[in-house]
N, C-alpha and C. Protein backbone atom coordinates (compact mmCIF):
# COMPACT_ATOMS: atom_id res chain seq x y z
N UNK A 1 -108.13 77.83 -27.13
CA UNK A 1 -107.67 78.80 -26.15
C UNK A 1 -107.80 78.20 -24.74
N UNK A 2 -107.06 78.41 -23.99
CA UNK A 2 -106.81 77.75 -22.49
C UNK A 2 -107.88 78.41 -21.61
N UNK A 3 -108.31 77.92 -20.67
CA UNK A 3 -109.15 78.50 -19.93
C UNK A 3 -108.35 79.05 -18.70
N UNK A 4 -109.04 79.84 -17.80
CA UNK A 4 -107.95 80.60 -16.76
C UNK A 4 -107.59 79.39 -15.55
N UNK A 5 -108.51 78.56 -15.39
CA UNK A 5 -108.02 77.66 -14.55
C UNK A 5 -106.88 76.94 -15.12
N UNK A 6 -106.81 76.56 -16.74
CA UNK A 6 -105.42 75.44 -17.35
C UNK A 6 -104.28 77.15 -17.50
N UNK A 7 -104.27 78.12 -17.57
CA UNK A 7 -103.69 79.16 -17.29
C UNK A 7 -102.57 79.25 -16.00
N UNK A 8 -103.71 79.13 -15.08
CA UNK A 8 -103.42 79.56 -13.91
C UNK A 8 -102.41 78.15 -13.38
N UNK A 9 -102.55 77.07 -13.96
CA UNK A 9 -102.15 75.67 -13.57
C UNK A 9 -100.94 75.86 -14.04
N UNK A 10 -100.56 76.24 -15.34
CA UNK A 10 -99.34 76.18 -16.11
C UNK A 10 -98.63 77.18 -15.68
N UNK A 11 -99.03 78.73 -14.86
CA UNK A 11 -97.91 79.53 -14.60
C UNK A 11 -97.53 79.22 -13.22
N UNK A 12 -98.39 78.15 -12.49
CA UNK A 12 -98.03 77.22 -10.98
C UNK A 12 -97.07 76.31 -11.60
N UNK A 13 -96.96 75.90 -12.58
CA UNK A 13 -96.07 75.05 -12.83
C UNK A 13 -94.63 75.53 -13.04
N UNK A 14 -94.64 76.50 -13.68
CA UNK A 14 -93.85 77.37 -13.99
C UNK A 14 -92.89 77.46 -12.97
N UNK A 15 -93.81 78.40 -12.05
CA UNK A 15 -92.77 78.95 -11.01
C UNK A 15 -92.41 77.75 -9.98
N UNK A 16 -93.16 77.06 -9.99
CA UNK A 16 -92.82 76.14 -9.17
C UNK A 16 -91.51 74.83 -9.78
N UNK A 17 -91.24 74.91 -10.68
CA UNK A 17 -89.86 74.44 -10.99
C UNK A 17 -88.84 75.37 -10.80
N UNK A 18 -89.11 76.75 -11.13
CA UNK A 18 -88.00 77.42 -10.88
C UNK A 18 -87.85 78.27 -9.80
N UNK A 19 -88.57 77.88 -8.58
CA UNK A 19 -88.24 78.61 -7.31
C UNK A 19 -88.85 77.31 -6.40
N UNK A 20 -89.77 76.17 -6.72
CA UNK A 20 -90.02 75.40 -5.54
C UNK A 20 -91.13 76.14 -5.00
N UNK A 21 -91.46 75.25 -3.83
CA UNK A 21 -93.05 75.35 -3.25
C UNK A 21 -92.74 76.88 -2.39
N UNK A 22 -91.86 76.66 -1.84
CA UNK A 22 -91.69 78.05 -1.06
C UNK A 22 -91.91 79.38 -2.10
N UNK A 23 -91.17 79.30 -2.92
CA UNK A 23 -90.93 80.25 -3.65
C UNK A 23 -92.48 80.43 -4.54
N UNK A 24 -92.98 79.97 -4.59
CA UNK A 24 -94.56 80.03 -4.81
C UNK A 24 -95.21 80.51 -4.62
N UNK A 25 -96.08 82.03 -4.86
CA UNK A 25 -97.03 82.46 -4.35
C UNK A 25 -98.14 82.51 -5.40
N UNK A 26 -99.37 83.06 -4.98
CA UNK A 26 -100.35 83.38 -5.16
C UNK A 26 -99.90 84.52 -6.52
N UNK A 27 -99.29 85.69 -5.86
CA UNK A 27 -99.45 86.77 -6.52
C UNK A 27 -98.24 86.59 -7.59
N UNK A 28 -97.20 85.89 -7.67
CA UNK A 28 -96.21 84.88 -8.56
C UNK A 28 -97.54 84.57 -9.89
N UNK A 29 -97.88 83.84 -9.13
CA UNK A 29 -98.85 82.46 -9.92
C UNK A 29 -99.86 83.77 -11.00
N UNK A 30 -100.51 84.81 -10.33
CA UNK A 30 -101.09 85.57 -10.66
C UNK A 30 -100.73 86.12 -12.24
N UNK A 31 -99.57 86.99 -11.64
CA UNK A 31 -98.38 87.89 -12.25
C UNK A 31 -98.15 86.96 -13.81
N UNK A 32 -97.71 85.97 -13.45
CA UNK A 32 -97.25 85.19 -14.59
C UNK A 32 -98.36 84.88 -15.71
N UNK A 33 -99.65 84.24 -15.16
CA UNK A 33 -100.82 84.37 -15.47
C UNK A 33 -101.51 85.23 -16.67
N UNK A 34 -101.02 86.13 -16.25
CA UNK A 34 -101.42 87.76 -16.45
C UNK A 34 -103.06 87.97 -16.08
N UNK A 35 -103.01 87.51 -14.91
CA UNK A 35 -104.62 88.12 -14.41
C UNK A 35 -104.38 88.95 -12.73
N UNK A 36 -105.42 89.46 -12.57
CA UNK A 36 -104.94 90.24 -11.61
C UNK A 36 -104.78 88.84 -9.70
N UNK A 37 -104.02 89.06 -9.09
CA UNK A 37 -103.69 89.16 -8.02
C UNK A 37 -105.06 88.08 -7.43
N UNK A 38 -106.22 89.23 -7.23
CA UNK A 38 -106.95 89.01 -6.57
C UNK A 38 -107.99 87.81 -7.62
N UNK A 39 -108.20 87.87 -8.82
CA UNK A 39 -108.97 86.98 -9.31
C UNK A 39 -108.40 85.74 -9.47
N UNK A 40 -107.35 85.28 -9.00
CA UNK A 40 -106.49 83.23 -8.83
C UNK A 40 -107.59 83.02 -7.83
N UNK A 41 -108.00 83.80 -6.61
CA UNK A 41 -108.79 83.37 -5.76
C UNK A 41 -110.14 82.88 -6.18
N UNK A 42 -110.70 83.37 -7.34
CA UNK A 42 -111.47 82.89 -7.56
C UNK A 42 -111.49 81.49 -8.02
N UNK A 43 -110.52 80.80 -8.02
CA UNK A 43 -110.28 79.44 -8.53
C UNK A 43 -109.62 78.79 -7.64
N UNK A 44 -108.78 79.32 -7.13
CA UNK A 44 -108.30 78.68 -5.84
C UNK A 44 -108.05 79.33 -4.21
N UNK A 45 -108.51 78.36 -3.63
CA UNK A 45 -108.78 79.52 -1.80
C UNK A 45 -106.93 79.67 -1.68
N UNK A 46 -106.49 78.92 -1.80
CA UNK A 46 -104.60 79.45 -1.79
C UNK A 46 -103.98 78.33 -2.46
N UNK A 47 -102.64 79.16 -1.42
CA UNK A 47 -101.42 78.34 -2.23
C UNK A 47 -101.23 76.83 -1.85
N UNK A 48 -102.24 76.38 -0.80
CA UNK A 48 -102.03 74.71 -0.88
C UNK A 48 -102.79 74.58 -1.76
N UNK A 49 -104.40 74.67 -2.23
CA UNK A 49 -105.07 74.69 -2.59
C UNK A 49 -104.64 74.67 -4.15
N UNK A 50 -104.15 75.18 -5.08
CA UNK A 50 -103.10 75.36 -6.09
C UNK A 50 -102.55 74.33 -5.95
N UNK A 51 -101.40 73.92 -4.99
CA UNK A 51 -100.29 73.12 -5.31
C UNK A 51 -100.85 71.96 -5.05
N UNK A 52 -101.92 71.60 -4.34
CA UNK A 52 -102.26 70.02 -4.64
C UNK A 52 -103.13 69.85 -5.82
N UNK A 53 -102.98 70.87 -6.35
CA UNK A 53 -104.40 71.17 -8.26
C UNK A 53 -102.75 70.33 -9.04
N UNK A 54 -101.99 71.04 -8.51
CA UNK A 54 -100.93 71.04 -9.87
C UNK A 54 -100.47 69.69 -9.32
N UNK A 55 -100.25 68.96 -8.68
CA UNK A 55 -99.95 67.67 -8.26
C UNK A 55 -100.72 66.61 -8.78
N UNK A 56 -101.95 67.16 -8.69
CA UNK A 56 -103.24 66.13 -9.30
C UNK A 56 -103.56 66.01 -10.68
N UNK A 57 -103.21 67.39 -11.16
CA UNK A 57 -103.46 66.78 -12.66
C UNK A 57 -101.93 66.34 -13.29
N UNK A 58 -100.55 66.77 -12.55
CA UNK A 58 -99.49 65.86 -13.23
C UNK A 58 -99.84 64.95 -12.84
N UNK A 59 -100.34 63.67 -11.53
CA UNK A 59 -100.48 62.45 -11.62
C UNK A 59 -101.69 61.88 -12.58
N UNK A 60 -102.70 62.83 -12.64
CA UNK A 60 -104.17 62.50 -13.79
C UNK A 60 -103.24 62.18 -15.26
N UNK A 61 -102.81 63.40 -15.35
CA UNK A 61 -101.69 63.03 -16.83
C UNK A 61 -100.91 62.26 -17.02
N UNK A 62 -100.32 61.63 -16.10
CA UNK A 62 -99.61 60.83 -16.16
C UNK A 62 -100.58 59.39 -16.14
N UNK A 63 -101.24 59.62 -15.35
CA UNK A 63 -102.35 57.82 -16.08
C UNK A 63 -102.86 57.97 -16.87
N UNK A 64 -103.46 59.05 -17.45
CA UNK A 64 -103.57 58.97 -19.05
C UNK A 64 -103.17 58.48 -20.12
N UNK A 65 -101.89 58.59 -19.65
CA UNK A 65 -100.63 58.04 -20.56
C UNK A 65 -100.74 56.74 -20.86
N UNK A 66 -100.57 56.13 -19.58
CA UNK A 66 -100.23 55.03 -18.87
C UNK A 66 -101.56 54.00 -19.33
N UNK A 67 -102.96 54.45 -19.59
CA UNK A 67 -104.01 54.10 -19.62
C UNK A 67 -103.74 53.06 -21.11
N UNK A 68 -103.30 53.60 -22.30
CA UNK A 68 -103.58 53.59 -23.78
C UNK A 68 -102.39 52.42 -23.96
N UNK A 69 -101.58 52.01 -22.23
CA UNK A 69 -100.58 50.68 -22.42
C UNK A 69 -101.49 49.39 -22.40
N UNK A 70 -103.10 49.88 -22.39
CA UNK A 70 -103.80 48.40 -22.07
C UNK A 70 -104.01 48.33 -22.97
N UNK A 71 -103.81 48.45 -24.36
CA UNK A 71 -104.20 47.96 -25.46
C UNK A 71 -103.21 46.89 -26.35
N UNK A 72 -102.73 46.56 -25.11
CA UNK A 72 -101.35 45.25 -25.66
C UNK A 72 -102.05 43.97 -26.09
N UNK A 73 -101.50 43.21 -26.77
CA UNK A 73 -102.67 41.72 -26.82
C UNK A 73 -101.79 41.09 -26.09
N UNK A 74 -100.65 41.16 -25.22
CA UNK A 74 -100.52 39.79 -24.32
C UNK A 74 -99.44 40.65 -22.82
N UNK A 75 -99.66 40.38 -21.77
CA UNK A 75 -99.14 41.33 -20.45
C UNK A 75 -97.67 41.69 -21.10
N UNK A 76 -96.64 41.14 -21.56
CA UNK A 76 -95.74 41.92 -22.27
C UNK A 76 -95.68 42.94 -23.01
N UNK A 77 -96.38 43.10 -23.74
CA UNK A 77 -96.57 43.91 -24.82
C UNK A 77 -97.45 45.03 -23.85
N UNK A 78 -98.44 44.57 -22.82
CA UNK A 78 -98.69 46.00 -22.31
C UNK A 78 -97.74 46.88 -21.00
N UNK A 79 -96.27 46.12 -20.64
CA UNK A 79 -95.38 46.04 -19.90
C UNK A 79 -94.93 46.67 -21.09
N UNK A 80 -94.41 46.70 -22.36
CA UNK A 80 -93.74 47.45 -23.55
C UNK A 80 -94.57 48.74 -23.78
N UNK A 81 -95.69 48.58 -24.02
CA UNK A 81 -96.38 49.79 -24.12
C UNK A 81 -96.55 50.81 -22.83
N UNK A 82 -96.02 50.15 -21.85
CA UNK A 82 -96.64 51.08 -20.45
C UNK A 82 -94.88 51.76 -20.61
N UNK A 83 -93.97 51.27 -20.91
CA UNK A 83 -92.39 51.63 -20.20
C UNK A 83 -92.52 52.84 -21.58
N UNK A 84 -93.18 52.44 -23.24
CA UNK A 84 -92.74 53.83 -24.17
C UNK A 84 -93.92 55.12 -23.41
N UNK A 85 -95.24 54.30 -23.04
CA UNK A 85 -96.20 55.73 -22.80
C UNK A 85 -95.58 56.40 -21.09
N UNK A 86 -94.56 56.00 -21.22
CA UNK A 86 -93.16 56.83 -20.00
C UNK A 86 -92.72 57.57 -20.21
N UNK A 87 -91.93 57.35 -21.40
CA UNK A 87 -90.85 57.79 -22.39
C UNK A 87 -91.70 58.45 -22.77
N UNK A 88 -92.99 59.10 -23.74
CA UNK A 88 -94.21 59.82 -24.39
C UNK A 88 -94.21 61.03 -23.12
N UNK A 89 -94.66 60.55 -21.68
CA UNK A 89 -95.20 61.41 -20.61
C UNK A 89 -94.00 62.29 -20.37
N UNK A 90 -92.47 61.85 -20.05
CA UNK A 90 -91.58 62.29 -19.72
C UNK A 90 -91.23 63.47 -21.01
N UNK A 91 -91.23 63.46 -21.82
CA UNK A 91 -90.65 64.02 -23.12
C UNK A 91 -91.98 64.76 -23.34
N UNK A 92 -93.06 64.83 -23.40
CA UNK A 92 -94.11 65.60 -23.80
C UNK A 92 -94.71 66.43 -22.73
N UNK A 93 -94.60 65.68 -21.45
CA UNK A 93 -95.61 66.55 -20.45
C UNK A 93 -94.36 67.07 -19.33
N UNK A 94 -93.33 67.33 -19.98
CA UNK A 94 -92.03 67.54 -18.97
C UNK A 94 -91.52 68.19 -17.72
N UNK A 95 -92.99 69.40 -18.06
CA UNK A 95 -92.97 70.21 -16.36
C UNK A 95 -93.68 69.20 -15.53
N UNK A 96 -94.89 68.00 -15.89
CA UNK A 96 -95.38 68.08 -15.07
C UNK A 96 -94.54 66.45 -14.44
N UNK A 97 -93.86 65.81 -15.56
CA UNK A 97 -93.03 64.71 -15.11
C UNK A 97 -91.63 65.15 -14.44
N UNK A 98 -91.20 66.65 -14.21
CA UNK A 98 -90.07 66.87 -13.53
C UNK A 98 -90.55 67.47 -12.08
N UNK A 99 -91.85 67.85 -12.18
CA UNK A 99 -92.56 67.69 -10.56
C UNK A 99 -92.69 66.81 -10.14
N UNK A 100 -93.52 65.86 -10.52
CA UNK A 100 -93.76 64.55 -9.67
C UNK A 100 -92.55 63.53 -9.59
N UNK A 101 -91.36 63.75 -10.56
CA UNK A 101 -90.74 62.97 -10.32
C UNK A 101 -89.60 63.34 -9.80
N UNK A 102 -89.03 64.47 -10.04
CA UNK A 102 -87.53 64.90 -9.90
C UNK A 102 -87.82 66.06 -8.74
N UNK A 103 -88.63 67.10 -8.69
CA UNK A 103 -88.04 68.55 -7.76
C UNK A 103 -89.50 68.65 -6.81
N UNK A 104 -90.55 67.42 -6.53
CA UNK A 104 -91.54 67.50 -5.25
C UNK A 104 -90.49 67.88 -4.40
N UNK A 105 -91.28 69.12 -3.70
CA UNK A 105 -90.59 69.61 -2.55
C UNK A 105 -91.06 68.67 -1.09
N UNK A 106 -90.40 68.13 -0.84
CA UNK A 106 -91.00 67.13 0.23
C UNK A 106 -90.73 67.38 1.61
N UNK A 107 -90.44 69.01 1.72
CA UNK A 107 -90.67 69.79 2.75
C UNK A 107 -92.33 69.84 3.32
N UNK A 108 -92.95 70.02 1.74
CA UNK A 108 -94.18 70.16 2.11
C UNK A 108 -95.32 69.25 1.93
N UNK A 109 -94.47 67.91 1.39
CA UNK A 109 -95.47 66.99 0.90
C UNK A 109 -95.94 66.42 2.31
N UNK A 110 -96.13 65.88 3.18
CA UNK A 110 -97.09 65.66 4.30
C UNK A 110 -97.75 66.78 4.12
N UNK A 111 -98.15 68.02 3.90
CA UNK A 111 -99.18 68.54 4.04
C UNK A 111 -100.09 68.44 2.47
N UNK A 112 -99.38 67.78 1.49
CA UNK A 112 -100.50 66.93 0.72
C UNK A 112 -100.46 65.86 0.42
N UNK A 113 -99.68 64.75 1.05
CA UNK A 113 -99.70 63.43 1.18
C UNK A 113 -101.46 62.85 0.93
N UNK A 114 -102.05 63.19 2.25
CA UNK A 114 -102.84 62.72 2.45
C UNK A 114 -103.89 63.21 1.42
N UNK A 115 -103.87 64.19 0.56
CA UNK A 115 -104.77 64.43 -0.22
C UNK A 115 -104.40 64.00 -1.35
N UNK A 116 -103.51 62.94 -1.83
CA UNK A 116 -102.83 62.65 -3.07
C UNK A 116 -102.34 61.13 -2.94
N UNK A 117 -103.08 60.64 -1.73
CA UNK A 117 -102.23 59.19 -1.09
C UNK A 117 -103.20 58.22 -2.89
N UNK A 118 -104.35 58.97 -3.34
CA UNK A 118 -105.19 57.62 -4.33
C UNK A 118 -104.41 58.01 -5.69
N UNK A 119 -104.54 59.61 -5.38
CA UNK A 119 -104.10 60.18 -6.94
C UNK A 119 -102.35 59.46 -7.54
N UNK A 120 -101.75 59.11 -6.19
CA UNK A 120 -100.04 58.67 -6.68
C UNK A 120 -100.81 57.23 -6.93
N UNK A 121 -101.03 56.72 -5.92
CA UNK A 121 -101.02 54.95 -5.85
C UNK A 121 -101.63 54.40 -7.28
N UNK A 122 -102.43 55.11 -7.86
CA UNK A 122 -103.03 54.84 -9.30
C UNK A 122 -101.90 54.29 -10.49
N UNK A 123 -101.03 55.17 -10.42
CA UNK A 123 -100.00 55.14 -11.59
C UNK A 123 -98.67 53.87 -11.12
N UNK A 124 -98.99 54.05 -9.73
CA UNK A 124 -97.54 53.18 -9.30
C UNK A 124 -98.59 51.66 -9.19
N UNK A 125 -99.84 51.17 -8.66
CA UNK A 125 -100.04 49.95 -8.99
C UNK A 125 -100.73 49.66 -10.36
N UNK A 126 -100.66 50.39 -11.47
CA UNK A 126 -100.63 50.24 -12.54
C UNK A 126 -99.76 49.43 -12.83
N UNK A 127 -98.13 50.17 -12.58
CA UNK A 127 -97.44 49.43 -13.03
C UNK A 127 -96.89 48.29 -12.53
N UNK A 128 -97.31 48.03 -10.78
CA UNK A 128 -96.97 46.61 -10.25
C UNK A 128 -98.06 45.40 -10.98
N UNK A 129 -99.32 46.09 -11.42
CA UNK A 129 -100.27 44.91 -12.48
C UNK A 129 -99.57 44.87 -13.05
N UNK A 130 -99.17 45.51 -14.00
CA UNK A 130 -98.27 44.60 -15.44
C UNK A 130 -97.08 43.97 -15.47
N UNK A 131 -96.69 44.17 -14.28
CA UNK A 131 -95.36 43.66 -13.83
C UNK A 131 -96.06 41.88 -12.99
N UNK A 132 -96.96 42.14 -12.40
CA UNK A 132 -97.59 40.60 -11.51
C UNK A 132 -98.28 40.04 -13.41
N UNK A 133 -99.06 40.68 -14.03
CA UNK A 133 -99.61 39.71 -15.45
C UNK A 133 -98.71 39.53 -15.92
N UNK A 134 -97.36 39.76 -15.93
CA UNK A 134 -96.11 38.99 -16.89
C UNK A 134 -95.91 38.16 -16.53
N UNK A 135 -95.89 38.36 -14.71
CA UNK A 135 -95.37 37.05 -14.02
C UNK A 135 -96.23 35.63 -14.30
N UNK A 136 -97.58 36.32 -14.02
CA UNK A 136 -98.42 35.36 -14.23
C UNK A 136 -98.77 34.31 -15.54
N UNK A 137 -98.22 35.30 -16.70
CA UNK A 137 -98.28 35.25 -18.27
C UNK A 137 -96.76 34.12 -18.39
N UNK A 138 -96.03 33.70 -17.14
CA UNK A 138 -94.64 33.73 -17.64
C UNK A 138 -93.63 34.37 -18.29
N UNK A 139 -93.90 35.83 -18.86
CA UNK A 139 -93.15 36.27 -19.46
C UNK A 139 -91.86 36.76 -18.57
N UNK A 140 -92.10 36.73 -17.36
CA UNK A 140 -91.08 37.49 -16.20
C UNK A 140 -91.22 36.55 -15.41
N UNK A 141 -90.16 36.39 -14.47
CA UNK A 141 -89.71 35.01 -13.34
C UNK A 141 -90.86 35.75 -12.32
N UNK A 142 -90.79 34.68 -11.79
CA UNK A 142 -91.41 34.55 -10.90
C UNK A 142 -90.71 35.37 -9.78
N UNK A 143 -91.49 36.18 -8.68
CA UNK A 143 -90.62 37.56 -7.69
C UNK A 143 -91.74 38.41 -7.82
N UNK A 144 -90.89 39.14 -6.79
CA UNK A 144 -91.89 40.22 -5.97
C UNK A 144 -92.44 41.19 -6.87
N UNK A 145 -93.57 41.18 -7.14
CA UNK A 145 -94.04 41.98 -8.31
C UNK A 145 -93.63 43.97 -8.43
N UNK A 146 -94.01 44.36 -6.81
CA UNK A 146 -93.49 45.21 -6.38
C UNK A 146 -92.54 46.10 -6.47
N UNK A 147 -91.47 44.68 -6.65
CA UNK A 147 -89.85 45.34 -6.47
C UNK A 147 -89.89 45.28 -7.94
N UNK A 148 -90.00 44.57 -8.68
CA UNK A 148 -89.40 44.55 -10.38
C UNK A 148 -90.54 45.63 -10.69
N UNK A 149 -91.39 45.99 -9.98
CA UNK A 149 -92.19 47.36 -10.82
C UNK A 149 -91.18 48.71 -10.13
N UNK A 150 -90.62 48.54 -9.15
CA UNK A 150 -89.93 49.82 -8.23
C UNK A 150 -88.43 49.69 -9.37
N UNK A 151 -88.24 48.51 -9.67
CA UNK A 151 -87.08 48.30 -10.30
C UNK A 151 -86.94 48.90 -11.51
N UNK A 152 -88.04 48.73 -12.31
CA UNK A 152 -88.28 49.28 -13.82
C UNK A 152 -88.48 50.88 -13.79
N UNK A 153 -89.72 51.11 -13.13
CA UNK A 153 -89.78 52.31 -12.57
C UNK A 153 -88.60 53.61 -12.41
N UNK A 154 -87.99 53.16 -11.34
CA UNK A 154 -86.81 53.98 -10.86
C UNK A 154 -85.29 54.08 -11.96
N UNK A 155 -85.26 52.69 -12.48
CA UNK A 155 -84.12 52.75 -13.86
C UNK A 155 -85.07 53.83 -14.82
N UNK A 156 -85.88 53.63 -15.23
CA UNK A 156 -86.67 55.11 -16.54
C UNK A 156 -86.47 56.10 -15.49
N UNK A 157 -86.79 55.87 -14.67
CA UNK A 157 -86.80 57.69 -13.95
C UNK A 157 -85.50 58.33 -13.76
N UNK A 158 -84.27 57.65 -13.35
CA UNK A 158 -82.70 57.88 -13.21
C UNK A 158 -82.64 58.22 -14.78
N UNK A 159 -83.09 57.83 -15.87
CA UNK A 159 -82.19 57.78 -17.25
C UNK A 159 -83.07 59.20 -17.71
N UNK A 160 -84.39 59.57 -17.37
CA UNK A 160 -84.84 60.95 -17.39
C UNK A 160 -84.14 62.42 -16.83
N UNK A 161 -83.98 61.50 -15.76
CA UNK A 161 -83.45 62.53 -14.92
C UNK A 161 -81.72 62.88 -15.23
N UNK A 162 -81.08 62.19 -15.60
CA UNK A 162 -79.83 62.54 -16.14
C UNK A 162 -79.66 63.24 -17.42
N UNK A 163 -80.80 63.15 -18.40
CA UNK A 163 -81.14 64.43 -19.14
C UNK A 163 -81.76 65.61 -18.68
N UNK A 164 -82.94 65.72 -17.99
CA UNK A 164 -82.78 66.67 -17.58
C UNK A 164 -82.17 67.33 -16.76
N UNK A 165 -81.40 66.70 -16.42
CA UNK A 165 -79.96 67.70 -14.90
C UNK A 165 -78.87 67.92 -15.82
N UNK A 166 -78.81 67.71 -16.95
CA UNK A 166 -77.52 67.94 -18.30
C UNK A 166 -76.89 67.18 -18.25
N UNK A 167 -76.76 66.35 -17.31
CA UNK A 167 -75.81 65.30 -17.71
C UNK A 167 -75.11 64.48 -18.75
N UNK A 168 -76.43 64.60 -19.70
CA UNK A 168 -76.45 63.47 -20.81
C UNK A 168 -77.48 64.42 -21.60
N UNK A 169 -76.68 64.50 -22.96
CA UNK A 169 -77.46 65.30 -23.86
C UNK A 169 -77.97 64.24 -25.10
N UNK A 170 -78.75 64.55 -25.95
CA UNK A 170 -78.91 64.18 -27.23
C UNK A 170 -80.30 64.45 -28.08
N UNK A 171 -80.86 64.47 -28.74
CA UNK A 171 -82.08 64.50 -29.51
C UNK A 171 -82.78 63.73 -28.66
N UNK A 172 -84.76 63.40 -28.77
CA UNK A 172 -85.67 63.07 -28.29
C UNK A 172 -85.41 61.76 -29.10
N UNK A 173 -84.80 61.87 -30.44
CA UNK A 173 -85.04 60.43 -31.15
C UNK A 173 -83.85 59.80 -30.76
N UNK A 174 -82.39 59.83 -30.18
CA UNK A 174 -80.99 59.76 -29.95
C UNK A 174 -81.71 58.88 -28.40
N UNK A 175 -82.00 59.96 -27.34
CA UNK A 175 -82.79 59.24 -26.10
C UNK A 175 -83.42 58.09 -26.26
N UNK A 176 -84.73 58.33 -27.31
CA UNK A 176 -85.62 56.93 -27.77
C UNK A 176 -84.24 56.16 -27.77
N UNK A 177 -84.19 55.99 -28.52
CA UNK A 177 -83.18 54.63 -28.96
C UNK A 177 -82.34 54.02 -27.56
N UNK A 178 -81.90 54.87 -26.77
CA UNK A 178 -80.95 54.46 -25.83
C UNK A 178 -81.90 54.43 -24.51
N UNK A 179 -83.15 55.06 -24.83
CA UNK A 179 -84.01 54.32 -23.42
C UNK A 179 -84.50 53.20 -24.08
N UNK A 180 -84.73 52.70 -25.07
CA UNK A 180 -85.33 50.98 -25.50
C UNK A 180 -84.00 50.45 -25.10
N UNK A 181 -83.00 50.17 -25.75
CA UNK A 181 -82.08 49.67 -25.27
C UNK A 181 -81.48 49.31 -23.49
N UNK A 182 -81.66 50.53 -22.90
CA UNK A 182 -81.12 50.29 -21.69
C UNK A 182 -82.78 49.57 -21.09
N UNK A 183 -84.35 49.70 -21.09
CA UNK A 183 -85.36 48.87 -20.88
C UNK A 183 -84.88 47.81 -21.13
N UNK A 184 -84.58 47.11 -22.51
CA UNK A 184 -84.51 45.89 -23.15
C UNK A 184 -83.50 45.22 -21.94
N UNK A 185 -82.19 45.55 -22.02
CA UNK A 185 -81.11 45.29 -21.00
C UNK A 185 -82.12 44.99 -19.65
N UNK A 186 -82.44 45.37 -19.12
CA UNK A 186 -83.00 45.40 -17.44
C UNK A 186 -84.08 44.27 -17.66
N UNK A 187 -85.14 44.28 -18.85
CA UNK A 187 -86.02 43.47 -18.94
C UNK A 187 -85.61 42.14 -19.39
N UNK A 188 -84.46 42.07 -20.00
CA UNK A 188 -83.60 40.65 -20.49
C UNK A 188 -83.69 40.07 -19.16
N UNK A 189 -83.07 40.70 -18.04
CA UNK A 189 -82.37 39.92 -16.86
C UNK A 189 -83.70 39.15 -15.95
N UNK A 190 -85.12 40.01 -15.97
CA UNK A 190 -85.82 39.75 -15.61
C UNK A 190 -87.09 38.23 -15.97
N UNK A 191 -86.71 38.48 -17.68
CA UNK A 191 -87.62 37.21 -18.19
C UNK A 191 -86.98 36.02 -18.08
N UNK A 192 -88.08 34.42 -18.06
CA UNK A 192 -87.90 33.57 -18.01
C UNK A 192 -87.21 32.78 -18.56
């Protein structure tokens, strides 16, 4: 059974895909909840207070993910395992990978930038390490470790995001197949 704080997180999530940060309240968050109004306060002083909760544990969840790619035996293989535990986060944890990745309202992100500047940077130089140990491993040319992690990165996130905006329909196992494929493609051009 969920506790009222993982409650209260999931009906912030909720509304906050389908109305955005504005559209967000307290008594929303409550309502949906099904607890009264006045007891969210007991867990959270407001609605920033909330929306940088729900920011922090989609980026916590998302290195979670990301964590179980170090069990590769050579920097490729944990560069393979980090791009499927993507594909795993995106498809399983989907409200909280279509916040952080697709509908942050960035009206209001300076007012949690700064409280989220360690919680993002975690997941994104994750993946510039495995992108610099390939280099280093030879498995990937030699280049800006940076950009071929922004590079890999942003191609999975465009091929997510065109399923979820409808663009592109098919099964979770139909997707698998055509996100290895289009990885494989991008990662061909990159190795030595």
């Amino acid at each position: 059974m969920k506790d009222t704080k993982e409650t209260i997180l999931a009906a912030a999530c909720d509304i906050y895909l389908l109305e955005g940060y504005k559209g967000m309240s307290m008594r929303k968050v409550a309502t949906r909840a099904g607890i009264s109004p006045t007891a969210i306060y007991r867990h959270y002083e407001n609605k920033e207070s909330l929306h940088i909760q729900v920011l922090r544990e989609g980026f916590r969840t998302f290195d979670s993910y990301l964590q179980s790619a170090l069990q590769g035996d050579t920097a490729l293989d944990r560069l393979h395992l980090a791009a499927k535990r993507f594909f795993s986060f995106a498809t399983e944890q989907r409200k909280y990978y279509e916040i952080l990745f697709l509908t942050m309202d960035h009206t209001v992100e300076h007012k949690v930038k700064g409280t989220l500047n360690a919680d993002s940077a975690v997941s994104q130089e994750f993946m510039v390490e495995r992108v610099r140990d390939c280099m280093e491993e030879g498995s990937l040319k030699d280049d800006e470790a940076e950009e071929v992690a922004m590079l890999l990165l942003s191609t999975c996130n465009g091929f997510f995001g065109l399923y979820i905006s409808k663009k592109r329909t098919g099964t979770i196992a139909e997707m698998k197949l055509q996100y290895n494929r289009m990885y494989h493609r991008v990662l061909n051009g990159l190795q030595s």
